[in-house]
Structure formats: structure tokens, C-alpha cells
Protein backbone atom coordinates (compact mmCIF):
# COMPACT_ATOMS: atom_id res chain seq x y z
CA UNK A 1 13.53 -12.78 7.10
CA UNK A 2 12.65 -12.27 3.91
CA UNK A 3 8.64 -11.90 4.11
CA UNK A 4 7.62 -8.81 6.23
CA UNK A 5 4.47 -10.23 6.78
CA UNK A 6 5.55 -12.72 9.04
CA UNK A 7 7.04 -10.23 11.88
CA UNK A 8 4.86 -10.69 14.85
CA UNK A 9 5.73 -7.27 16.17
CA UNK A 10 2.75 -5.52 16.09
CA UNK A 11 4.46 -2.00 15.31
CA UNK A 12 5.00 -3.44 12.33
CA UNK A 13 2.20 -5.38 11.28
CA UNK A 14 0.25 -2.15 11.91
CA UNK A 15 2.53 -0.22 9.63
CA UNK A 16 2.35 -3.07 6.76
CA UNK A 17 -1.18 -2.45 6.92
CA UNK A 18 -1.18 0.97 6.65
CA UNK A 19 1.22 0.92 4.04
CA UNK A 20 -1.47 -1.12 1.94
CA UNK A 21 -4.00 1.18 2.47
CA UNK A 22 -2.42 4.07 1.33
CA UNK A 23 -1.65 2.69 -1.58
CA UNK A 24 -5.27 1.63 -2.09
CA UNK A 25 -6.09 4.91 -1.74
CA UNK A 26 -3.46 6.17 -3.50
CA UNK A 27 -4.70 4.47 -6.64
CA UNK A 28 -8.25 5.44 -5.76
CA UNK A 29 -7.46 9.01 -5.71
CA UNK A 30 -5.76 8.98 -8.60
CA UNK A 31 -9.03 7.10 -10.97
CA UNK A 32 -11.56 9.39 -9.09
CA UNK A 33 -9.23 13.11 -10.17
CA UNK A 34 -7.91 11.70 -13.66
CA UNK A 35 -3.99 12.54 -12.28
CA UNK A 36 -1.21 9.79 -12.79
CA UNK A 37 -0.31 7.42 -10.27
CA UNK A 38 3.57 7.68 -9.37
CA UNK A 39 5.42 4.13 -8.66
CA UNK A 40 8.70 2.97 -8.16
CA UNK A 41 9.47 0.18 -10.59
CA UNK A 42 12.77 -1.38 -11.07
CA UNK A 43 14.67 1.57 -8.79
CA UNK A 44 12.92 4.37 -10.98
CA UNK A 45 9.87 6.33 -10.90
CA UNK A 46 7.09 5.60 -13.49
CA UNK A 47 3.66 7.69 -14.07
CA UNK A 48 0.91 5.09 -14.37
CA UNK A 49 -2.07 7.02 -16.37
CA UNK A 50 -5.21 6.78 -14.33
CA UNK A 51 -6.88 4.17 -17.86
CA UNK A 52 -3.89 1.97 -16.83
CA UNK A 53 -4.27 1.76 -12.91
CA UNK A 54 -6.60 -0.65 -13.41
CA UNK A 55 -4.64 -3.00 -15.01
CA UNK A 56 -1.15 -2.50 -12.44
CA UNK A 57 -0.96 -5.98 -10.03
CA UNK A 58 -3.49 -6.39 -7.16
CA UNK A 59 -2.57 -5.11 -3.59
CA UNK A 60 -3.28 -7.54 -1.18
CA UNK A 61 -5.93 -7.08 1.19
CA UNK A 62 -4.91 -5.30 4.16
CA UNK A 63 -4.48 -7.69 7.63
CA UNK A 64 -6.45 -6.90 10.54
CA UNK A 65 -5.09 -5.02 13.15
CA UNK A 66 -4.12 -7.64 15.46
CA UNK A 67 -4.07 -5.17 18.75
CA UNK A 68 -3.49 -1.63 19.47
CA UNK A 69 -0.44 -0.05 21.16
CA UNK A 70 -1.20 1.41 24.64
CA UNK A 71 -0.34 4.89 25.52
CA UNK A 72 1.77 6.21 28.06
């Protein structure tokens, strides 16, 4: 399956999600202290200056959690 976002396990869906709000933050963080952003583009690491984070692709919004796991 090509698309990750169509898994219906719920482990995963919930790790998708927080995936895409750490990077959210990530960017965030990185505007708000002036530091570089680091990415992985094209199988190597790049420093994104905080001026240009702006300007890097849209994230997607993150899904809903669709139901927490129970504990033991």
C-alpha cells in the first residue's frame, strides 16, 4: 500500500498523526529561536534557515485520533 494514510490500524494512524505534529512543531520551534530547521531531502540532510521555513511545502493537517488504545 502505497499511501500510509489509508491503514486502518489505529497504532498507526495515531503515529501518522503524531509524526505531523512534531514536525509542526518542529518548524515552529525553529521560527520562534531563529535556529535552522534540519530535513531530509533527496536521501541527505539540508538546514532550512528559519526566513525560508516559511516558504518549505505545507504539512497536512493532522487526522483526528480516531480511538485510543486501552491499557492492560
Amino acid at each position: 500500500m502505497s499511501d500510509m494514510t489509508q491503514i486502518n490500524d489505529p497504532v498507526i494512524s495515531g503515529a501518522l498523526a503524531a509524526l505531523e505534529r512534531a514536525a509542526q512543531d518542529a518548524r515552529r520551534i525553529a521560527i520562534q529561536t531563529g535556529t535552522e530547521l534540519v530535513i531530509m531531502r533527496n536521501g541527505k540532510l539540508c538546514l532550512i534557515p528559519p526566513d525560508e521555513i516559511a516558504d518549505l511545502p505545507p504539512l497536512k493537517a493532522p487526522t483526528p485520533q480516531r480511538g485510543r488504545l486501552s491499557g492492560p
